[in-house]
Protein backbone atom coordinates (compact mmCIF):
# COMPACT_ATOMS: atom_id res chain seq x y z
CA UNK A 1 136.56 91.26 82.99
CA UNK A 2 138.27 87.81 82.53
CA UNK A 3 138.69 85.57 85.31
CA UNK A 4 140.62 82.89 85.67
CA UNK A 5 139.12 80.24 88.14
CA UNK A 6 142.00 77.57 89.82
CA UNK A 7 139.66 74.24 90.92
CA UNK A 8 136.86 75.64 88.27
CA UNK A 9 135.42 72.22 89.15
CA UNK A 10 135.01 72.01 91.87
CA UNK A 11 132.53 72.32 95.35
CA UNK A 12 133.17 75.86 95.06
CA UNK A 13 135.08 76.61 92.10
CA UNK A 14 131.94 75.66 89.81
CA UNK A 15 129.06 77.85 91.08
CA UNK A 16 131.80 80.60 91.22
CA UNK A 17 132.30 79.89 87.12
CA UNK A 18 128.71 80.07 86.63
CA UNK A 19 128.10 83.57 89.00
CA UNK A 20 130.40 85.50 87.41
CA UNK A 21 129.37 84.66 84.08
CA UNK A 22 125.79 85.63 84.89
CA UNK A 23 127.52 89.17 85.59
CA UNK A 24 128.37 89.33 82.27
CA UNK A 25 132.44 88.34 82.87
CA UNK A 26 134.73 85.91 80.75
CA UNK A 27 135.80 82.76 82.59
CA UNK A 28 138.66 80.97 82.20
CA UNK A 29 138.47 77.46 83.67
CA UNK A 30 141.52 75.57 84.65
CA UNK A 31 141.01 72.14 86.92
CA UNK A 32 142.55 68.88 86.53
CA UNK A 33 139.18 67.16 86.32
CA UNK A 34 138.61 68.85 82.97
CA UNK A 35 142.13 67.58 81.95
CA UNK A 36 145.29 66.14 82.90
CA UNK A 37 146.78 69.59 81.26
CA UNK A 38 145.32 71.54 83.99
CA UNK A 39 147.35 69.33 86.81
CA UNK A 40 148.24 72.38 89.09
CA UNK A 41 151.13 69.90 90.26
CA UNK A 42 153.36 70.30 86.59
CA UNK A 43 156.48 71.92 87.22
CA UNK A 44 156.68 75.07 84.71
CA UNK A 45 153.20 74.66 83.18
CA UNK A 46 153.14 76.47 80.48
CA UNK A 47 148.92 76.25 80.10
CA UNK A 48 149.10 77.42 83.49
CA UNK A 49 151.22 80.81 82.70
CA UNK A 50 149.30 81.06 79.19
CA UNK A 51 145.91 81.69 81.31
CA UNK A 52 147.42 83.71 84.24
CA UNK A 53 148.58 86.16 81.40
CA UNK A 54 145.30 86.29 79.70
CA UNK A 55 143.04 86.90 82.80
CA UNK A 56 142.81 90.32 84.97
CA UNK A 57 142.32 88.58 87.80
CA UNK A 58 142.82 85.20 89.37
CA UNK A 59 140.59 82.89 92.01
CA UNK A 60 143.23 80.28 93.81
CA UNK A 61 140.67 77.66 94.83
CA UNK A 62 142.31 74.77 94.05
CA UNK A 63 143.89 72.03 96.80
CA UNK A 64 143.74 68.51 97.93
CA UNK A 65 141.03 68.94 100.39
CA UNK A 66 137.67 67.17 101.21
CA UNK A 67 135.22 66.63 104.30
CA UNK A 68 135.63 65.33 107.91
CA UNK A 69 135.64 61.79 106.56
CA UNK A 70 138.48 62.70 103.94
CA UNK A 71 140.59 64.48 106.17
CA UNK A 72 140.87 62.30 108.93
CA UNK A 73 141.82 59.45 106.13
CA UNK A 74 144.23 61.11 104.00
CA UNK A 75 145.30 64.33 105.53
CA UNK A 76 148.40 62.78 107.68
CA UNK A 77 149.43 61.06 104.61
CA UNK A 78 152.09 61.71 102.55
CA UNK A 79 150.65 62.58 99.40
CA UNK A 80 147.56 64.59 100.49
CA UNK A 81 150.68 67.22 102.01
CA UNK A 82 152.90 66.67 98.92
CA UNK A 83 149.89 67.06 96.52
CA UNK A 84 149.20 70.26 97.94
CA UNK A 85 152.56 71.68 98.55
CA UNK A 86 153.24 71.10 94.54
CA UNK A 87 149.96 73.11 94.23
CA UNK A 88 151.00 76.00 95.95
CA UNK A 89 154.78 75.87 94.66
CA UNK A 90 154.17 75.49 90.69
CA UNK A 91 151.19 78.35 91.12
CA UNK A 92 152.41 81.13 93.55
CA UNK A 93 155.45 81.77 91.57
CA UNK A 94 153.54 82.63 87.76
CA UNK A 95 151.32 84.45 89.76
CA UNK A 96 154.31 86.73 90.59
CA UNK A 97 155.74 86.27 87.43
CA UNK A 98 152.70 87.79 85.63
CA UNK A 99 151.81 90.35 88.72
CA UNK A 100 148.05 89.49 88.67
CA UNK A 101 145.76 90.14 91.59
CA UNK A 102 144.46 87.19 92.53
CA UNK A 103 142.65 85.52 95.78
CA UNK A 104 143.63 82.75 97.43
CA UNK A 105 140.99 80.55 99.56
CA UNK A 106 142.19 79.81 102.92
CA UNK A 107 140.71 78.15 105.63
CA UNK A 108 139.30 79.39 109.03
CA UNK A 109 141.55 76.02 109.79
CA UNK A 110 144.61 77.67 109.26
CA UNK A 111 145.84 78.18 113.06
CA UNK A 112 145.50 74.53 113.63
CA UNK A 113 149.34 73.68 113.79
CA UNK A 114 147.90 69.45 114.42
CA UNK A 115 146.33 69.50 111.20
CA UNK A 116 147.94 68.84 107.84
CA UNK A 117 145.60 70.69 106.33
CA UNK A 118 145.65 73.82 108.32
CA UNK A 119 149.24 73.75 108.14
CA UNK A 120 149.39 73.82 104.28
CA UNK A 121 146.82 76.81 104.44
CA UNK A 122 149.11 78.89 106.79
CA UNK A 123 152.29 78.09 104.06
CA UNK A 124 149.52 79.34 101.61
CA UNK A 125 148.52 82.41 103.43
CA UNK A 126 152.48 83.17 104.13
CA UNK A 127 153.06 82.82 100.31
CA UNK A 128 150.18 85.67 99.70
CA UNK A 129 151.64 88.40 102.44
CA UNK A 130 154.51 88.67 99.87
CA UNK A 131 152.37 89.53 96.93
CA UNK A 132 149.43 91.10 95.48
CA UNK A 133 146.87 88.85 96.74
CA UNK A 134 144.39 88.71 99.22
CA UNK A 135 143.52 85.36 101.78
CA UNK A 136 139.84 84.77 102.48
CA UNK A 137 139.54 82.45 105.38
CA UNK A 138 136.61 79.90 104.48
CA UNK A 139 134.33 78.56 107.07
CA UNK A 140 132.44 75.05 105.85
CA UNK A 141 131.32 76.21 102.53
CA UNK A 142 128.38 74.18 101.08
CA UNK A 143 126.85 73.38 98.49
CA UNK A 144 126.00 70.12 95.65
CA UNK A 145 129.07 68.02 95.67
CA UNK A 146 129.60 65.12 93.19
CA UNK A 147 132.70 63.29 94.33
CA UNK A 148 131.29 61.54 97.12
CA UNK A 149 134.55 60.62 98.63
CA UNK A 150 135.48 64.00 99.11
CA UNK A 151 132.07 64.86 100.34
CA UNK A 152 131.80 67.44 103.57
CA UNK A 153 128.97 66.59 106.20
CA UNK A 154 125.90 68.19 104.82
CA UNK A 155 126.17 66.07 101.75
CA UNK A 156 127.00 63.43 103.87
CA UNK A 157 123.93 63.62 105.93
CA UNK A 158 122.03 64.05 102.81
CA UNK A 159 123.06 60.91 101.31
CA UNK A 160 122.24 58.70 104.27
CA UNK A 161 118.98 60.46 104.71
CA UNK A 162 117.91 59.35 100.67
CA UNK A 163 119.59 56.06 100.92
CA UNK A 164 119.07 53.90 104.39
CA UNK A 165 116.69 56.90 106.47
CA UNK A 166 119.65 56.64 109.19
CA UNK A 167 121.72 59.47 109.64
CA UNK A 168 124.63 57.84 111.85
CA UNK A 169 127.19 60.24 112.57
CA UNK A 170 130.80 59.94 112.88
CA UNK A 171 131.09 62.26 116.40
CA UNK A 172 128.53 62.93 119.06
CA UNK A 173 127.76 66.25 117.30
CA UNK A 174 128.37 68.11 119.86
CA UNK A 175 131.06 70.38 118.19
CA UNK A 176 129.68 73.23 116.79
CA UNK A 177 130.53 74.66 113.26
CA UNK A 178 129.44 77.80 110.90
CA UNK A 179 128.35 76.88 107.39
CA UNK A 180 127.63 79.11 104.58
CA UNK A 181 126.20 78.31 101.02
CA UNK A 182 128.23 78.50 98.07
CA UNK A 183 125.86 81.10 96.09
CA UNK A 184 126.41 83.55 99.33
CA UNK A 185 130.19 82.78 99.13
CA UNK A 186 130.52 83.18 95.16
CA UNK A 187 128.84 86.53 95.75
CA UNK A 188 131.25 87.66 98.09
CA UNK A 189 134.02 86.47 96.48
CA UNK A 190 133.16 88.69 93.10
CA UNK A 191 132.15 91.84 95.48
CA UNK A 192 136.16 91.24 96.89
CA UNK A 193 137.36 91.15 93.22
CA UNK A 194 135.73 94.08 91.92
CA UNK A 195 136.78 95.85 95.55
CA UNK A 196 140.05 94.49 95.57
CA UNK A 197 142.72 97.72 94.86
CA UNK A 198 141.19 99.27 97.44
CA UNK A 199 140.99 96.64 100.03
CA UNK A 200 143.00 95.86 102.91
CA UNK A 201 145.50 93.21 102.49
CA UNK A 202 146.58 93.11 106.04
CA UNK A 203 142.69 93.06 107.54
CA UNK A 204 141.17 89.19 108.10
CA UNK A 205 138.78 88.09 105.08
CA UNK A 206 136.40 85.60 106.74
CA UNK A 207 133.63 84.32 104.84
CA UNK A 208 131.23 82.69 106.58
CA UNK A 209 127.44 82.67 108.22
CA UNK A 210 128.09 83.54 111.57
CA UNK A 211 126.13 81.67 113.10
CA UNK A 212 127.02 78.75 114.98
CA UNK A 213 124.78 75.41 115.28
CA UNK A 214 126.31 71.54 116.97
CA UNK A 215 126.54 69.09 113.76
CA UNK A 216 123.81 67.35 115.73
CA UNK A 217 121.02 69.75 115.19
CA UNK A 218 122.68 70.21 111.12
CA UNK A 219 121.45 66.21 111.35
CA UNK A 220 117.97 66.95 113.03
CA UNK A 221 117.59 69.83 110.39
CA UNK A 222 118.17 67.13 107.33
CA UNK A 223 116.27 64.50 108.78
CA UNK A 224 113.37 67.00 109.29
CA UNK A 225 113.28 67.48 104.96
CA UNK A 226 112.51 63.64 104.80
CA UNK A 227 109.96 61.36 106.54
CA UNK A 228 110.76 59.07 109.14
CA UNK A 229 114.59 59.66 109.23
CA UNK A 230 116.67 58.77 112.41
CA UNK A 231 119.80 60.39 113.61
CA UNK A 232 122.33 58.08 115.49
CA UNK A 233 125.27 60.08 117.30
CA UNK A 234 128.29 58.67 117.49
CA UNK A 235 130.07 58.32 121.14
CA UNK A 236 133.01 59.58 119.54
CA UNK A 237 134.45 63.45 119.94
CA UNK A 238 135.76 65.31 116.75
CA UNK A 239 139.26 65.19 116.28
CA UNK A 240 139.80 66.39 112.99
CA UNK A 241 139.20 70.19 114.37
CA UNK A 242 139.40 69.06 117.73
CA UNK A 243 136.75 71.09 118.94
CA UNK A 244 138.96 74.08 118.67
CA UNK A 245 136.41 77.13 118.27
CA UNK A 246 138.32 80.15 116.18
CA UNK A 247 136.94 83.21 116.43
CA UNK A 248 135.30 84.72 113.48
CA UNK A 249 136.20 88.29 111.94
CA UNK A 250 133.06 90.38 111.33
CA UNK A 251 135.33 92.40 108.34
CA UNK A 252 133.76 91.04 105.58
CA UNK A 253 130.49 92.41 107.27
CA UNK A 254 131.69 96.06 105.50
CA UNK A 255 131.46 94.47 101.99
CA UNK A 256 129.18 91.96 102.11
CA UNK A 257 126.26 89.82 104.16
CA UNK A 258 125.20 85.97 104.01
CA UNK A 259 121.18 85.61 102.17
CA UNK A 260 120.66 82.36 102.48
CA UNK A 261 119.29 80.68 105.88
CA UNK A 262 121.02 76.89 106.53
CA UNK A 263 118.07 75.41 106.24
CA UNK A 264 116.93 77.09 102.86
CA UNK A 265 120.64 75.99 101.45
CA UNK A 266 119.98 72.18 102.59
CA UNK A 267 116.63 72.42 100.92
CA UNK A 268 117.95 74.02 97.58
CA UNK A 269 120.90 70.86 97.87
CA UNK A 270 117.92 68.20 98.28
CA UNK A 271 115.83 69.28 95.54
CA UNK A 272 119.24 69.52 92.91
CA UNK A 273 120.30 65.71 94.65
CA UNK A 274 116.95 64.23 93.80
């Protein structure tokens, strides 16, 4: 089968190229980070429509999107929306055009009308109800990241841990997130492709562990892989998700289950770090 992978480069995007290749697919990889070609933001990009008509099936992974610390930066600004809104409106319509099934990669996010972010997911996920796609609503995917300034908190943590032994946080940890590793995700993705004419569109597609822990005891489990580490809350609350808690849709449960315990992930992430 031949795949074509939007954002093959990235968090995601490149453990997904590498899975299904190990099942014996063809990739086609497409990310600006590979070349200025592959900007999803061209207007008529021909490259773009070239793959799309070569593959069988598309992965939409690509946006403007990073961690906490990312977010709360750019997200309210006007490029990070314009960036992704160019995204969305240069790629939906070829994948109409050429009538390929694809899947696009929302975010679990996506009901949070005060964030930027969410809100370009729900124009995302409105763009897919009039096609043949299929959302998946992601729930902090992790796994090695490289651009540091995009980095999401357990690569965060991570990075403190290695470089200073302080973990200080940016909140009090309090909030409490779901995270699932990227090798558990790029399974399920490929079990939803090879499903996908027989799934339903309409059902909710949310990958994730669940199984809730505070982002202060994701810090106590880092620090615990290093020796003498300290964790320093911050007396601030979360504000990027607000401490909104979405409810997750056990769906995916029909198709697929997580492998991969949080702390085995962090330990796998350490080891490829060092």
């Amino acid at each position: 089968m031949k795949y074509l992978v939007l954002g093959s480069s990235g968090q995601i995007g490149s453990p997904l190229c590498k899975y299904l290749k190990d099942q014996g697919n063809k990739i086609f990889e497409f990310d600006i980070v590979n070349n200025e070609k592959e900007d999803l933001r061209i207007n008529n990009n021909v490259l773009l429509s070239d793959y799309i008509q070569e593959s069988d099936f598309v992965f939409f992974l690509a946006f403007d999107v990073g961690g906490s610390r990312y977010l709360s930066k750019y997200q309210h600004s006007f490029d990070f929306f314009d960036n992704n809104v160019k995204i969305m409106s240069n790629t939906f319509p070829e994948l109409k055009k050429h009538n390929k099934p694809f899947i696009f990669t929302s975010s679990q996010m996506s009901n949070m009308s005060y964030s930027p972010y969410g809100v370009a997911k729900a124009i995302g996920e409105r763009y897919v109800n009039t096609m043949n796609g299929l959302t998946v609503k992601f729930w902090n995917v992790y796994g090695v990241e490289h651009d540091l300034e995009k980095a999401h908190v357990i690569t965060d943590f991570i990075i403190k841990a290695q470089k200073t032994g302080i973990i200080d946080m940016m909140t009090d940890g309090l909030e409490l997130r779901q995270f699932l590793h990227v090798e558990d995700c790029s399974r399920c993705l490929y079990i939803l492709s090879q499903n996908f004419q027989k799934l339903d569109k309409i059902k909710d597609y949310h990958i994730t562990s669940f199984e809730w822990i505070s982002i202060l005891d994701l810090a106590n489990i880092v620090a615990s892989q290093f020796d003498d580490v300290k964790v320093v809350p911050a007396k601030t609350k979360d504000m990027v998700q607000q401490d909104k808690r979405n409810k997750q849709n056990p769906y995916i449960l029909n198709f697929w289950e997580p492998k991969i315990s949080l702390e085995e992930g962090i330990k796998s992430i350490i080891k490829e770090l060092k």
